[in-house]
Protein backbone atom coordinates (compact mmCIF):
# COMPACT_ATOMS: atom_id res chain seq x y z
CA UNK A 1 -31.99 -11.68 27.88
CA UNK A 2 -29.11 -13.00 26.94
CA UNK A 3 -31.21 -14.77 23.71
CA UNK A 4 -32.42 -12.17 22.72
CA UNK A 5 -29.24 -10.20 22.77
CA UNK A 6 -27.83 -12.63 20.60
CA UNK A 7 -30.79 -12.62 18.30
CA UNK A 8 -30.53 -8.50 17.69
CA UNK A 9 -26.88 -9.02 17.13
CA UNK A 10 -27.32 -11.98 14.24
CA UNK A 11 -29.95 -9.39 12.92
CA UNK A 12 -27.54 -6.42 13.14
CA UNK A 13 -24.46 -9.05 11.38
CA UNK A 14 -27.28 -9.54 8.69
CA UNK A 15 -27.73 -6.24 7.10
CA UNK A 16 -25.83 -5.48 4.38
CA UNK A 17 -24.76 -1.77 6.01
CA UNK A 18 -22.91 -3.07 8.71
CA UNK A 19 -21.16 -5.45 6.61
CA UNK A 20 -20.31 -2.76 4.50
CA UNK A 21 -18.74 -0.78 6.95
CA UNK A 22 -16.80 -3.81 8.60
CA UNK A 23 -15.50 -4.38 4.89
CA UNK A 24 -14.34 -1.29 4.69
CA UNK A 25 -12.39 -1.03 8.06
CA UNK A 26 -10.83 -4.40 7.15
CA UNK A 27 -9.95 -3.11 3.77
CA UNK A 28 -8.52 0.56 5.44
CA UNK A 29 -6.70 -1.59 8.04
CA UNK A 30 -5.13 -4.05 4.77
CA UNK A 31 -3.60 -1.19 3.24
CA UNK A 32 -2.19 0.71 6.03
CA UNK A 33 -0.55 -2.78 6.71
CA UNK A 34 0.24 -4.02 3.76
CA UNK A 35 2.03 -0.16 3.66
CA UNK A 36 3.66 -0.77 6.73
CA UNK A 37 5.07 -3.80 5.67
CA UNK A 38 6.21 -2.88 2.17
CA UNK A 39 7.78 0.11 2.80
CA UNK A 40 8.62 0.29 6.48
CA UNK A 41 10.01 -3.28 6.86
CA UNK A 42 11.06 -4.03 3.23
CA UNK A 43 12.01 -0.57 2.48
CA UNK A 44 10.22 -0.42 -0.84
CA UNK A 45 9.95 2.94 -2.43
CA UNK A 46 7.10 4.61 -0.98
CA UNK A 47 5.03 5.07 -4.63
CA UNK A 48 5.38 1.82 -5.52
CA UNK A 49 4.76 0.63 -1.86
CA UNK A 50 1.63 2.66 -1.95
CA UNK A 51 0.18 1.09 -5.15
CA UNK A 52 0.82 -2.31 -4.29
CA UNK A 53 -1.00 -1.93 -0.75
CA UNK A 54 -4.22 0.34 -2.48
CA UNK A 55 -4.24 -2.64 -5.54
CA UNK A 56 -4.42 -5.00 -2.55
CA UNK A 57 -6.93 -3.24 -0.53
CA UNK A 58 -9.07 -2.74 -3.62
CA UNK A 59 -8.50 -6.65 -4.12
CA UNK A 60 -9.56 -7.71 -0.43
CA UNK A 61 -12.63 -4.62 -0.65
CA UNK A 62 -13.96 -6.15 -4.10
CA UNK A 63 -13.89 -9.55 -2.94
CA UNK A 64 -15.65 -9.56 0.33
CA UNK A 65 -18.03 -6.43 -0.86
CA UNK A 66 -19.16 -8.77 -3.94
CA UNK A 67 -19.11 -12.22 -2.20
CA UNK A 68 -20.53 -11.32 1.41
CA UNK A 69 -21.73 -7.89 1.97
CA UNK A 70 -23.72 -7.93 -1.36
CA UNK A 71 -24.02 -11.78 -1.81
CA UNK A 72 -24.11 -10.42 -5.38
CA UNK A 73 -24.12 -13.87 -8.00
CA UNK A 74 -23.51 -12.70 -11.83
CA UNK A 75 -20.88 -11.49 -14.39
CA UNK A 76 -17.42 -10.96 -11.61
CA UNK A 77 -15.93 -9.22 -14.27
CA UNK A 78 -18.81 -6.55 -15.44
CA UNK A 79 -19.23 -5.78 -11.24
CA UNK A 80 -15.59 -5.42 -11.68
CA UNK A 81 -15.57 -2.43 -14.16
CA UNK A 82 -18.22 -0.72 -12.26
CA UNK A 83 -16.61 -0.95 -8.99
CA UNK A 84 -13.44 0.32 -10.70
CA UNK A 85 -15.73 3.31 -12.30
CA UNK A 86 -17.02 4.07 -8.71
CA UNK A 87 -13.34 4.15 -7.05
CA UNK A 88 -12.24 6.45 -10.14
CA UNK A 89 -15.16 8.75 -9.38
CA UNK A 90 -14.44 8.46 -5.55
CA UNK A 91 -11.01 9.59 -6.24
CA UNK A 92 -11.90 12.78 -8.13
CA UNK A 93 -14.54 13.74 -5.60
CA UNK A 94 -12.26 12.70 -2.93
CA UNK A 95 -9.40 15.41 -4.01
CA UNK A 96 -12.25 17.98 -5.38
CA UNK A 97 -13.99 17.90 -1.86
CA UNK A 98 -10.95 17.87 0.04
CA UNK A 99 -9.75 20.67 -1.38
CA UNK A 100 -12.67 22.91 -1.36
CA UNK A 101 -13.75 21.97 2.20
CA UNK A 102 -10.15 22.89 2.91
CA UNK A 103 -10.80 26.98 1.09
CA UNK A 104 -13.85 27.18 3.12
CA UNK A 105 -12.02 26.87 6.18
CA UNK A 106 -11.65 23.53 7.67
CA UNK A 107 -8.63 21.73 8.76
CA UNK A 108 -7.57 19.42 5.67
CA UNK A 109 -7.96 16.10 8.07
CA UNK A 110 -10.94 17.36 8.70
CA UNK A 111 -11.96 17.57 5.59
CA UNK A 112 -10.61 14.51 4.39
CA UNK A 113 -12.86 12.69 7.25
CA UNK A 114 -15.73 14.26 6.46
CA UNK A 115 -15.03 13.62 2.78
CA UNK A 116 -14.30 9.71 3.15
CA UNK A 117 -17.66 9.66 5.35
CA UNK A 118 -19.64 11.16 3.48
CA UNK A 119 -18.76 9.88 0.26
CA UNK A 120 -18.85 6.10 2.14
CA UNK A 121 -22.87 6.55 2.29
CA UNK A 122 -23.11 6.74 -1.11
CA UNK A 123 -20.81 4.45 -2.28
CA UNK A 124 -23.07 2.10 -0.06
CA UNK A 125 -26.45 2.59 -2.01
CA UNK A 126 -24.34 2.91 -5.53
CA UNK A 127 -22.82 -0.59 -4.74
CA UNK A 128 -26.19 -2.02 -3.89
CA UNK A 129 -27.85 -0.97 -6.72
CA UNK A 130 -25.57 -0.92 -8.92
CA UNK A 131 -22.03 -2.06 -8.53
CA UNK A 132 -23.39 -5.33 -7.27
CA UNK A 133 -27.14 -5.76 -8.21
């Protein structure tokens, strides 16, 4: 039993999805630290603050994404500029969706969730077939 538990997990640890999403948690987790640190223990202006922790998210998400979710080999620096093009068309959809889920009704958190998830799927199957192929 326990074998075979172990087995299904190495599987599970294998596929590029879950790896994905544990990227992603470790990347939201690096920037709300990295903005804790900057601006509530070194009192750094919250702007500037903000932009360093996103720039080092983005940093930590690109890395690990390219190198171990993906395994992608190639040109760093083209995979670069499409990743970039993807988070510049995540952040338009981001405040487009947000703010129309938000007319229609819903609570803006709520939208914001459902936003982030929703957009996260597809950034997924965009990064594997294209970002990183």
């Amino acid at each position: 039993m326990v074998v075979r538990l172990r087995s299904a997990a190495h599987r599970v640890s294998q596929h590029s999805g879950i790896r994905f999403l544990i990227v992603g948690g470790l990347s939201a987790a690096v920037d709300a630290g990295s903005l804790y640190v900057l601006h509530g223990v070194l009192d750094i202006w919250l702007p500037v603050a903000t932009a360093i922790a996103f720039l080092v998210a983005f940093g930590i998400n690109f890395g690990l994404n390219r190198i171990w979710t993906f395994e992608a080999t190639g040109n760093a620096r083209w995979h670069l500029v499409r990743y970039g093009s993807l988070v510049l068309v995540n952040l338009a959809l981001t405040v487009l969706l947000v703010q129309a889920l938000t007319w229609l009704g819903l609570i803006y958190l709520v939208s914001k969730v459902l936003t982030t998830a929703t957009l996260a799927v597809g950034n997924y199957f965009v990064s594997r077939r294209w970002v990183f192929d």
